[in-house]
Protein backbone atom coordinates (compact mmCIF):
# COMPACT_ATOMS: atom_id res chain seq x y z
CA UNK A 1 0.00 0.00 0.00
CA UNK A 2 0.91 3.86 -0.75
CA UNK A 3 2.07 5.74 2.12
CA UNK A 4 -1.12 7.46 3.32
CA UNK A 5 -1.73 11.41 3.35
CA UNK A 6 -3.42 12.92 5.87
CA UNK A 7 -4.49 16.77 5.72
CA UNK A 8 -4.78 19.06 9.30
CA UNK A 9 -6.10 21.98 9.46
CA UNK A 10 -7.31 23.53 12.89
CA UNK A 11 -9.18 26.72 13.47
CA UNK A 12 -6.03 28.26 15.42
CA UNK A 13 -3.66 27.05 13.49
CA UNK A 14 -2.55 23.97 16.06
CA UNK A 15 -2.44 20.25 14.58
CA UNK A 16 1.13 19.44 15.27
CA UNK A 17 0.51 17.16 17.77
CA UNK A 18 -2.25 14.89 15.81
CA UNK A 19 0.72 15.00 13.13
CA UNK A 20 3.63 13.82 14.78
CA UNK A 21 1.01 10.90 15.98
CA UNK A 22 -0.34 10.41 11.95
CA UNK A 23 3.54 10.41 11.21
CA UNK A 24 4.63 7.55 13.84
CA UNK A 25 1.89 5.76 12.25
CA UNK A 26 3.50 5.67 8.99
CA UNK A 27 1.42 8.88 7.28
CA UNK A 28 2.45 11.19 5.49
CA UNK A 29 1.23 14.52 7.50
CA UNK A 30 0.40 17.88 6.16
CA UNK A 31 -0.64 20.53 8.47
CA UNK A 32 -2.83 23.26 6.96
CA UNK A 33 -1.06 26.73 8.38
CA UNK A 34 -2.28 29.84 10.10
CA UNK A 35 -5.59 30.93 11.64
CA UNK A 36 -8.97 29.85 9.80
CA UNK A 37 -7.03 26.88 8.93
CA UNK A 38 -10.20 24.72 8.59
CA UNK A 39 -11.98 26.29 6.17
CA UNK A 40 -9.74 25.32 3.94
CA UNK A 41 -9.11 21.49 4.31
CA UNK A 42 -10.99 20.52 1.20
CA UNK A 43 -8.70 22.99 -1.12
CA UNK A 44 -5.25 21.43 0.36
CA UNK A 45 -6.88 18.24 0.40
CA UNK A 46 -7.52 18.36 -3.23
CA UNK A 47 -4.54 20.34 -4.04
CA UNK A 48 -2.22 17.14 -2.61
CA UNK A 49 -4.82 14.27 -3.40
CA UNK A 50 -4.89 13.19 0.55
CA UNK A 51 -6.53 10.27 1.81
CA UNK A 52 -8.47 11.41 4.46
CA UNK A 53 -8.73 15.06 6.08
CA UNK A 54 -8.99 16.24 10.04
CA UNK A 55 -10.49 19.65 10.93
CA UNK A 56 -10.74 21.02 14.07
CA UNK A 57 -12.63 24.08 15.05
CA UNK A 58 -14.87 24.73 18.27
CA UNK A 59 -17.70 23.00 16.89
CA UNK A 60 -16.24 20.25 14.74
CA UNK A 61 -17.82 21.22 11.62
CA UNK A 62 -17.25 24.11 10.18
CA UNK A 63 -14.05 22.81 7.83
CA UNK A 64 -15.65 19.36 7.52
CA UNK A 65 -18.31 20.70 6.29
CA UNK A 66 -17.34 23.28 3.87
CA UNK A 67 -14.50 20.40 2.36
CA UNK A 68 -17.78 18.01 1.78
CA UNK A 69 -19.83 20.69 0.32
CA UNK A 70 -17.67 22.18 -2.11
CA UNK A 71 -15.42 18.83 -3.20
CA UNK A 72 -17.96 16.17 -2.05
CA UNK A 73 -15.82 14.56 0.22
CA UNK A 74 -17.88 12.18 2.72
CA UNK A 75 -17.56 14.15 6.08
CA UNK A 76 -18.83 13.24 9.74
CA UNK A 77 -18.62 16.48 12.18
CA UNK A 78 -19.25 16.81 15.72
CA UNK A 79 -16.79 14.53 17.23
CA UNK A 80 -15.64 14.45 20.66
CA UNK A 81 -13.70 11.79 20.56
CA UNK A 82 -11.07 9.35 18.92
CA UNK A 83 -13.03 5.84 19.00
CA UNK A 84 -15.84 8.50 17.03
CA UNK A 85 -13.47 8.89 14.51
CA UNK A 86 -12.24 5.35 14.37
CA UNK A 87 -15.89 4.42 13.60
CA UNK A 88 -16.26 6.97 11.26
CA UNK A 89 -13.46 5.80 9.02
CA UNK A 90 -14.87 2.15 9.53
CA UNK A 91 -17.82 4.03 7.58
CA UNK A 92 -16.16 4.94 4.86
CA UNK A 93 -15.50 8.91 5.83
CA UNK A 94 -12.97 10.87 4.38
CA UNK A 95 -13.51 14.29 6.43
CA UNK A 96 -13.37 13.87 10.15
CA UNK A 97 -14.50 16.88 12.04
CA UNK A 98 -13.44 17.62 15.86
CA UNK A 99 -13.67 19.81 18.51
CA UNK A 100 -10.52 21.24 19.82
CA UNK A 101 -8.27 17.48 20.34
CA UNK A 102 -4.72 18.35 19.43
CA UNK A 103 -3.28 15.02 20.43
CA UNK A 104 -0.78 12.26 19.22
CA UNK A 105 -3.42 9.55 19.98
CA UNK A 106 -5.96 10.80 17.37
CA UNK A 107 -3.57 11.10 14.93
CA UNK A 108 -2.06 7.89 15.47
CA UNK A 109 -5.26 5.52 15.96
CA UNK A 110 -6.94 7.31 12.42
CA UNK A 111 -4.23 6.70 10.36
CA UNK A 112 -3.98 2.78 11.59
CA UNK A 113 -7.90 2.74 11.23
CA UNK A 114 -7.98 3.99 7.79
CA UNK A 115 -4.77 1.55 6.98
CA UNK A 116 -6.98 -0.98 7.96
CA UNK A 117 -9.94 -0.15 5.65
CA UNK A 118 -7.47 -0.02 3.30
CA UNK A 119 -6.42 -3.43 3.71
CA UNK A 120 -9.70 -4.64 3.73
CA UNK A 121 -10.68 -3.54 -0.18
């Protein structure tokens, strides 16, 4: 399998953390810059043909949703939680909104969840 790329992009301009966990997993991370950074995951996304995107804002939707509605990627927003996003990879999502969750953890446990989709096709 291709190394996987992963797209962050975080409201204030964090994701650095959720990174270094995608790249001990074996991704390849790319961590949308500055503030706003959310709104445009879809555009970087597309721009570097990712895998899968992360946004993170105080709601957990805003970039998810703006990267589903203008490139059609499948999105689930809301999340609180890393076993949410797990799950939501298991279902086939490509946009994974949070709330504020700047950890190694998330980073690490998506990318091993979405190589293991992968492996299952």
């Amino acid at each position: 399998m291709n190394q996987i790329t992963v797209v962050i992009a975080d409201r204030l301009g964090k994701g650095q953390n959720v990174a270094a966990g995608a790249e001990k997993a074996g991704a390849k991370a790319i961590v949308v810059p500055g503030m706003g950074a959310d709104m445009r995951l879809g555009d970087v996304m597309k721009e570097n043909n990712a895998d899968f995107g992360i946004s993170f804002c105080g709601s957990g939707g805003a970039g998810a949703l703006t990267a589903q509605t203008k490139y059609g990627y499948p999105a689930h927003y809301g999340m609180r939680s890393i076993e949410e996003g797990v799950t939501a990879i298991q279902d086939g999502k490509t946009v994974l909104g949070f709330g504020f969750m700047d950890v190694e953890e998330l980073g690490e446990r998506l990318v091993k969840a979405f190589q293991a989709q992968a492996e299952k096709q």
